[in-house]
N, C-alpha and C. Protein backbone atom coordinates (compact mmCIF):
# COMPACT_ATOMS: atom_id res chain seq x y z
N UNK A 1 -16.60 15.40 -35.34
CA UNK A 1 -16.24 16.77 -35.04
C UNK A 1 -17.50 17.62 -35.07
N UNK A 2 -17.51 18.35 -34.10
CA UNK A 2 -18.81 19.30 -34.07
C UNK A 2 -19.03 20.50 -35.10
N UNK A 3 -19.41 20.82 -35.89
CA UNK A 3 -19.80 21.87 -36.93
C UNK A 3 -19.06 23.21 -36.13
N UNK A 4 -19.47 23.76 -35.01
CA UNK A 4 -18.49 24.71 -33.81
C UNK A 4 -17.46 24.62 -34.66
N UNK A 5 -16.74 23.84 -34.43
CA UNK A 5 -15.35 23.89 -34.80
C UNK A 5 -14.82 24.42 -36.08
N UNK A 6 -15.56 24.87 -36.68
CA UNK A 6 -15.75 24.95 -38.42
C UNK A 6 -15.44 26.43 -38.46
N UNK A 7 -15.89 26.94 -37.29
CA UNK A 7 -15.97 28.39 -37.29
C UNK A 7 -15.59 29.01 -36.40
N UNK A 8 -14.74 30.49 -37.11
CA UNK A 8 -13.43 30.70 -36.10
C UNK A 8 -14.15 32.93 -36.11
N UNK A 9 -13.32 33.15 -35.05
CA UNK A 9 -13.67 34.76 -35.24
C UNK A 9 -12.85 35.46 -35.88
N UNK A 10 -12.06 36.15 -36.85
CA UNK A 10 -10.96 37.40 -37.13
C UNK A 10 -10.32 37.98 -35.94
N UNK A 11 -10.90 38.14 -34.56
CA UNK A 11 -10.19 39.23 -33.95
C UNK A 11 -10.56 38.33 -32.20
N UNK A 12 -10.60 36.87 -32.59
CA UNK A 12 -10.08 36.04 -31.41
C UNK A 12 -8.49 35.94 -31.36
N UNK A 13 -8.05 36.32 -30.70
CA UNK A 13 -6.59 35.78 -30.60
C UNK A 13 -6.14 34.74 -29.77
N UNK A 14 -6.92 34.27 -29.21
CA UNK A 14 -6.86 32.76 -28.55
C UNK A 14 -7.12 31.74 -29.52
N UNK A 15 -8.05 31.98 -30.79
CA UNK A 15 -8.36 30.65 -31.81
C UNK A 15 -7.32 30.86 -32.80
N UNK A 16 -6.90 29.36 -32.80
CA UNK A 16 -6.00 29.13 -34.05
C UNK A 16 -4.72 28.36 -33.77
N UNK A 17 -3.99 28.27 -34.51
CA UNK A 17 -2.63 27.52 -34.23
C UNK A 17 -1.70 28.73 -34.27
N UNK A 18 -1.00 29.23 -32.98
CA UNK A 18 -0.05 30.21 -33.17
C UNK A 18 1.57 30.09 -33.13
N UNK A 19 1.80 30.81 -34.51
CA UNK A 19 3.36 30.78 -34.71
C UNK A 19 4.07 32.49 -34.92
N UNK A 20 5.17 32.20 -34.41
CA UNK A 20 5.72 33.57 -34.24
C UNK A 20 7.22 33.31 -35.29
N UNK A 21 6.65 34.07 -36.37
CA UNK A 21 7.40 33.98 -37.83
C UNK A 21 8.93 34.67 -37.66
N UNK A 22 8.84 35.86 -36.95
CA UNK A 22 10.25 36.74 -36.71
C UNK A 22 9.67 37.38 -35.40
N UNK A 23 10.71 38.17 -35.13
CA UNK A 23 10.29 39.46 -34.00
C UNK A 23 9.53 40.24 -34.72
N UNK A 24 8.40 40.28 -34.00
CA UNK A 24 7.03 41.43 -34.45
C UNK A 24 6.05 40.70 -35.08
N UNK A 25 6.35 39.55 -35.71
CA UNK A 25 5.64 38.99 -36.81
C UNK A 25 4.74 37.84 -36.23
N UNK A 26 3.41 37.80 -35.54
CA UNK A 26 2.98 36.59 -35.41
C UNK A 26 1.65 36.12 -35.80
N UNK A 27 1.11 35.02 -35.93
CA UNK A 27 0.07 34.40 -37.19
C UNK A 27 -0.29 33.88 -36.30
N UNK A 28 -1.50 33.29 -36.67
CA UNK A 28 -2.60 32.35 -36.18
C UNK A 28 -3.33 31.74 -37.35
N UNK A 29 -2.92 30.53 -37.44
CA UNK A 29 -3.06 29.52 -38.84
C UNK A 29 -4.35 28.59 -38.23
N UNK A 30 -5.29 28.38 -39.48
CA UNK A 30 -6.01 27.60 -39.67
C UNK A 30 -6.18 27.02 -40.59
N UNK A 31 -5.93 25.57 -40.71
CA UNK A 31 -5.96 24.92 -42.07
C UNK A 31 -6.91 23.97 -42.02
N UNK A 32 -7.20 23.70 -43.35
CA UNK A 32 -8.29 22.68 -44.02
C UNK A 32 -7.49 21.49 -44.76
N UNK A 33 -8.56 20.88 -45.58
CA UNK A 33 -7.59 20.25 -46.43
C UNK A 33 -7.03 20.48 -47.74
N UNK A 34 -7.04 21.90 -48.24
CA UNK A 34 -6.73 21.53 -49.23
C UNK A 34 -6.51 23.22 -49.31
N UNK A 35 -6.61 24.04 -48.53
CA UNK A 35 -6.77 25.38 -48.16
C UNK A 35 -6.26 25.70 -46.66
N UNK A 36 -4.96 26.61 -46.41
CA UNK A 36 -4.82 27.29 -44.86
C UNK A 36 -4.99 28.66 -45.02
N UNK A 37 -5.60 29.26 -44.02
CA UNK A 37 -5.54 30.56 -44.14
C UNK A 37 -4.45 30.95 -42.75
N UNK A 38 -3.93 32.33 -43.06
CA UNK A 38 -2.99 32.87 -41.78
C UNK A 38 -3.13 33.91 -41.63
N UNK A 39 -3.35 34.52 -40.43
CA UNK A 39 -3.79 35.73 -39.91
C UNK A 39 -2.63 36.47 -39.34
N UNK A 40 -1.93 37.05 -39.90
CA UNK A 40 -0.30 37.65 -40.19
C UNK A 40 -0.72 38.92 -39.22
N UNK A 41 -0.22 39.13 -37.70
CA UNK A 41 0.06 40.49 -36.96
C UNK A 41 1.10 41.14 -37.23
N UNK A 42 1.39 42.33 -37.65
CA UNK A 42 3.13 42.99 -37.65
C UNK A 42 3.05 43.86 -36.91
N UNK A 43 3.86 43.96 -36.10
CA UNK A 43 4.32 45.30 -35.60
C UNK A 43 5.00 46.32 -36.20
N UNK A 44 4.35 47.76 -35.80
CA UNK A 44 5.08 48.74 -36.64
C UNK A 44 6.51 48.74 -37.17
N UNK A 45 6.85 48.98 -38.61
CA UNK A 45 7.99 48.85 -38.99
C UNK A 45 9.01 47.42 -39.25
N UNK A 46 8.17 46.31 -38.32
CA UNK A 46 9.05 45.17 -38.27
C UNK A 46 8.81 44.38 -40.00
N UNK A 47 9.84 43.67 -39.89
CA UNK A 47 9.89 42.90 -41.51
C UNK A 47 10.21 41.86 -41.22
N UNK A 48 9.63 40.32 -42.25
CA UNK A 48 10.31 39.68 -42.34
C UNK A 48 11.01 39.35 -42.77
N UNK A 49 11.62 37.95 -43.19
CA UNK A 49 12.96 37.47 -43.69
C UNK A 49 12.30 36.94 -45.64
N UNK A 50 13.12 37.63 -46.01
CA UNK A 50 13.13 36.91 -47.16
C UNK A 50 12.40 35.50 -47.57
N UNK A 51 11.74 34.48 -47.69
CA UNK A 51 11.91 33.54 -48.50
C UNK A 51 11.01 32.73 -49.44
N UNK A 52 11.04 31.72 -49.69
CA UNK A 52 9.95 30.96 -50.63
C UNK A 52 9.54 29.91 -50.30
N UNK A 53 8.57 29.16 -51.03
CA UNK A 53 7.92 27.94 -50.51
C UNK A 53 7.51 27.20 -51.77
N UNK A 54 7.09 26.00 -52.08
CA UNK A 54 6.24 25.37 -53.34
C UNK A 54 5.53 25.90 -53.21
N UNK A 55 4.20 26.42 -52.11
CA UNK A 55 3.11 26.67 -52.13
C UNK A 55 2.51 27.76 -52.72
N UNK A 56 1.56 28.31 -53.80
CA UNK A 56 0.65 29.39 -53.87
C UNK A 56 0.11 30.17 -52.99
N UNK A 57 0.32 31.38 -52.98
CA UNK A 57 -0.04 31.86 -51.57
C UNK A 57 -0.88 33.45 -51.54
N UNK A 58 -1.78 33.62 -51.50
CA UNK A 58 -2.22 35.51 -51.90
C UNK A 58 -2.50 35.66 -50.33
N UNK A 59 -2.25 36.98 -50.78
CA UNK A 59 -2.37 37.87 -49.32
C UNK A 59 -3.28 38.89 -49.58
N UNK A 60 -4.30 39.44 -48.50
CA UNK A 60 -5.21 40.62 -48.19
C UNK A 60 -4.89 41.59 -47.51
N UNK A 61 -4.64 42.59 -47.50
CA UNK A 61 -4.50 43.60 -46.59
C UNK A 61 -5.28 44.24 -45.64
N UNK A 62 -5.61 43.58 -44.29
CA UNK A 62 -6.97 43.85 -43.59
C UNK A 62 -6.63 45.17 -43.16
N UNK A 63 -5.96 45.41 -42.32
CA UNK A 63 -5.30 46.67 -41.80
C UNK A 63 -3.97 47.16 -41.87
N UNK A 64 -3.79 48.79 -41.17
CA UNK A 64 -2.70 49.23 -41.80
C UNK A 64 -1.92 49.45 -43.62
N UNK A 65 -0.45 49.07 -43.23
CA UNK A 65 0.36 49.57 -44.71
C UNK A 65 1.27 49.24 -44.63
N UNK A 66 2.30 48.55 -45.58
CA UNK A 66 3.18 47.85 -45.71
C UNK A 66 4.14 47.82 -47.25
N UNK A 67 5.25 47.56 -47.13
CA UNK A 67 6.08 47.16 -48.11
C UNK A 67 6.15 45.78 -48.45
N UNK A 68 5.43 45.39 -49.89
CA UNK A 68 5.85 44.15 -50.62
C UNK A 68 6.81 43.80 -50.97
N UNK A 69 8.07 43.22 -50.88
CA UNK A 69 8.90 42.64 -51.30
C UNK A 69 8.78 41.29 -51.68
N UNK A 70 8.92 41.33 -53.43
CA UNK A 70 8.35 40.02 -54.10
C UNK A 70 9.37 40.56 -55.39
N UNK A 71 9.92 39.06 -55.74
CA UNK A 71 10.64 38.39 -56.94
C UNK A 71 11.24 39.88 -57.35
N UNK A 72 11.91 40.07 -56.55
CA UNK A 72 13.13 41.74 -57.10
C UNK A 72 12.49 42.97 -57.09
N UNK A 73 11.09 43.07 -56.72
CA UNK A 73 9.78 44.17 -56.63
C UNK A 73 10.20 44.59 -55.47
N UNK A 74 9.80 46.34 -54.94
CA UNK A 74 9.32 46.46 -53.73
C UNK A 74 7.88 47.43 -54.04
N UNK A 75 6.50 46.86 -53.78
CA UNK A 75 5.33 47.40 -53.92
C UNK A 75 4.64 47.83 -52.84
N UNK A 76 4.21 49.02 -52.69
CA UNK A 76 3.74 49.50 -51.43
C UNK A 76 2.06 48.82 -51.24
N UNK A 77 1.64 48.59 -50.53
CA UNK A 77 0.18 48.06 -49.96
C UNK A 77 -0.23 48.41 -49.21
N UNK A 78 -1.29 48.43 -49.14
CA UNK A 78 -2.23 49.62 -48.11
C UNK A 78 -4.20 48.35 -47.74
N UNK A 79 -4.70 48.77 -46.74
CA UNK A 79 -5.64 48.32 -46.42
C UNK A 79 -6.63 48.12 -47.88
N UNK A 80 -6.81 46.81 -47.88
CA UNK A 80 -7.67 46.75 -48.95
C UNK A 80 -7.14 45.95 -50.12
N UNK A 81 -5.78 46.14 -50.26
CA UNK A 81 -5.08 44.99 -51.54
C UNK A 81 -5.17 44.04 -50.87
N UNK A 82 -4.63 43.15 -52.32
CA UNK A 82 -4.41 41.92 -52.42
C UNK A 82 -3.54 41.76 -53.43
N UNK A 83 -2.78 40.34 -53.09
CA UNK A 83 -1.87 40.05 -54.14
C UNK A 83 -1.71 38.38 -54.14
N UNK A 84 -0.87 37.80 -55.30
CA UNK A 84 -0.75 36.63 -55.46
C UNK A 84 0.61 36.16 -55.60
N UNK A 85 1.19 35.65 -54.72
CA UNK A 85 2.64 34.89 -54.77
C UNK A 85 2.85 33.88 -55.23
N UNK A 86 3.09 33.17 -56.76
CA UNK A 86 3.16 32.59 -57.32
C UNK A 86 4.36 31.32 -56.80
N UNK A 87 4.32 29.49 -56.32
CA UNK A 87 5.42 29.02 -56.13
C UNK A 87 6.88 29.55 -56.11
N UNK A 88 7.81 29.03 -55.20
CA UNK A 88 8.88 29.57 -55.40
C UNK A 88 9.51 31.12 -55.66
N UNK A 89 8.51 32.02 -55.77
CA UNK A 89 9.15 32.97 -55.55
C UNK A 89 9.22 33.88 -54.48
N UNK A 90 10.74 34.10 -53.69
CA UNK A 90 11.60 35.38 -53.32
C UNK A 90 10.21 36.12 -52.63
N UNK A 91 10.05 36.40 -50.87
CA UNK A 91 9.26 37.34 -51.13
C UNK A 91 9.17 37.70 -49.40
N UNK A 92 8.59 38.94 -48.81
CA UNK A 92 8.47 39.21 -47.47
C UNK A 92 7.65 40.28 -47.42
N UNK A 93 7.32 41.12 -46.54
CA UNK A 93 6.67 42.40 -46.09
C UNK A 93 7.23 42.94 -45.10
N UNK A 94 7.33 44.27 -45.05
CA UNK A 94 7.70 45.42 -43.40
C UNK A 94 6.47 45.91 -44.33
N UNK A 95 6.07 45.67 -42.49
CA UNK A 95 4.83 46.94 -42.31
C UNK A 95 5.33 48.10 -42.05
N UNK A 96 4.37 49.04 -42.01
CA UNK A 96 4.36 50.68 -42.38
C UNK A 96 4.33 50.87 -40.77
N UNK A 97 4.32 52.35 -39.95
CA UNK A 97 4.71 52.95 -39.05
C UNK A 97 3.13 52.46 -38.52
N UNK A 98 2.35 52.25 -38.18
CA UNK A 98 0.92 51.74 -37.44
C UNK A 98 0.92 50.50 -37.88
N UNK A 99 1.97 49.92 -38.14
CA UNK A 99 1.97 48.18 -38.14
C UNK A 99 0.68 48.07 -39.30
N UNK A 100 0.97 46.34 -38.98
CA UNK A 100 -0.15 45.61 -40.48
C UNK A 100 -0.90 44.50 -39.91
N UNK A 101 -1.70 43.94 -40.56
CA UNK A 101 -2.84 42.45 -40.60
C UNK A 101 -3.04 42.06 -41.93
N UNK A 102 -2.96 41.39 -41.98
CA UNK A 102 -2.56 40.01 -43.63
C UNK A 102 -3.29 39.17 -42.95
N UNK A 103 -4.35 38.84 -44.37
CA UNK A 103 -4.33 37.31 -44.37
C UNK A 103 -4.32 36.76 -45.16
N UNK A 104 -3.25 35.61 -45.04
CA UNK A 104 -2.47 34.63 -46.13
C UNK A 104 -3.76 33.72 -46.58
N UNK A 105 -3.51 33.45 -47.31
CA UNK A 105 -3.70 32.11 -47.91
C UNK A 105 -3.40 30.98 -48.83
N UNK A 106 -3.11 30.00 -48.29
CA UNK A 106 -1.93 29.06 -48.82
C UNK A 106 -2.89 27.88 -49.27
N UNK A 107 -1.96 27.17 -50.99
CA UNK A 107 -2.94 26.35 -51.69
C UNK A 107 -1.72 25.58 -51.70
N UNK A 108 -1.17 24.15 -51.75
CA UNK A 108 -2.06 23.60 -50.95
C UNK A 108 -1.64 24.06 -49.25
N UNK A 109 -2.47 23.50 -48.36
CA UNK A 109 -1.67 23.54 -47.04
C UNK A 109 0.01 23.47 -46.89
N UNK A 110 0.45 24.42 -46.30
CA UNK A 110 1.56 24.43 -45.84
C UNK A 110 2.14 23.32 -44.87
N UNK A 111 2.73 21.91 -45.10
CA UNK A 111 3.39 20.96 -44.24
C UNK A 111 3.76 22.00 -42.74
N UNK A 112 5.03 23.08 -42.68
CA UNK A 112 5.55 23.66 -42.16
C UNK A 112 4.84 24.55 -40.92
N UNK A 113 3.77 24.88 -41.72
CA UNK A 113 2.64 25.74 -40.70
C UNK A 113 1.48 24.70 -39.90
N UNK A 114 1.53 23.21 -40.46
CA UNK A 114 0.51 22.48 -39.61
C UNK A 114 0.97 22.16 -37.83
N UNK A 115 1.66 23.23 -37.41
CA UNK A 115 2.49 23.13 -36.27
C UNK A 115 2.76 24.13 -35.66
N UNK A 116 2.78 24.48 -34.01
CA UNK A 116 3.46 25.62 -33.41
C UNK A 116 4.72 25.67 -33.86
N UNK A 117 5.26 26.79 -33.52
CA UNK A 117 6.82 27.13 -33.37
C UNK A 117 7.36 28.43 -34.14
N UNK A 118 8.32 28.59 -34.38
CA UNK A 118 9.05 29.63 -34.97
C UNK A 118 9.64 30.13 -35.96
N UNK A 119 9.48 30.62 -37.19
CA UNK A 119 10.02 30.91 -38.55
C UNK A 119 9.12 30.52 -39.56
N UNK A 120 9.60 30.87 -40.72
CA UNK A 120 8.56 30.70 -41.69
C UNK A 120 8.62 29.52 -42.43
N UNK A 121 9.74 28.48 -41.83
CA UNK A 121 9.60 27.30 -42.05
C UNK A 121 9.49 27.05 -43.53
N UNK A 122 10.55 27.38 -44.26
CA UNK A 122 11.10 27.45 -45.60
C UNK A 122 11.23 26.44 -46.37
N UNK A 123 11.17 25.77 -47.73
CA UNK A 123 11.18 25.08 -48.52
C UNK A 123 12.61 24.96 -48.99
């Protein structure tokens, strides 16, 4: 494999593996072995669905503002947080009225996300 390949841009939207999580909601996943990162688009106001996974997962807030919904919480987030989703727990985001950009990151790789397609592909 060529070293190239190693290295990806933030604001290519052609690189990556793309999945479309809900309406409004779509990612562009890149995984390693032992580390994926996901580059989470929302459209204004849209939310996703509830759910959980085994996996460890923190999120960044590149742009925009959003509602956390985590383990019975709702925490507001804004450009610049971060947070940590501990296994198994309960959890989603609606972005704020100028939509959002997240990027996930999942320990270990997500089985579910090593693939196109649709949903958040739940545990």
């Amino acid at each position: 494999m060529s070293q190239r390949e190693e290295f990806h841009k933030l604001d290519d939207e052609s690189d990556g593996l793309r999945r479309e999580l809900a309406p409004g909601l779509n990612t562009r996943i890149f995984a390693g072995e032992h580390v994926m990162l996901s580059v989470v688009t929302i459209a204004p106001n849209a939310e996703g669905t509830v759910h959980h996974h085994v996996e460890e997962q923190w999120g960044l807030m590149l742009e925009g503002s959003a509602m956390r919904f985590q383990g019975g919480e709702e925490i507001a987030v804004a450009k610049g947080d971060f947070w940590r989703t501990p296994s198994n727990v309960p959890h989603t985001l609606k972005a704020g009225p100028q939509g959002a950009r997240v990027l996930d990151i999942f320990s270990p790789p997500r089985e579910a996300y090593r693939k196109a397609g649709t949903g958040f592909g739940q545990s």
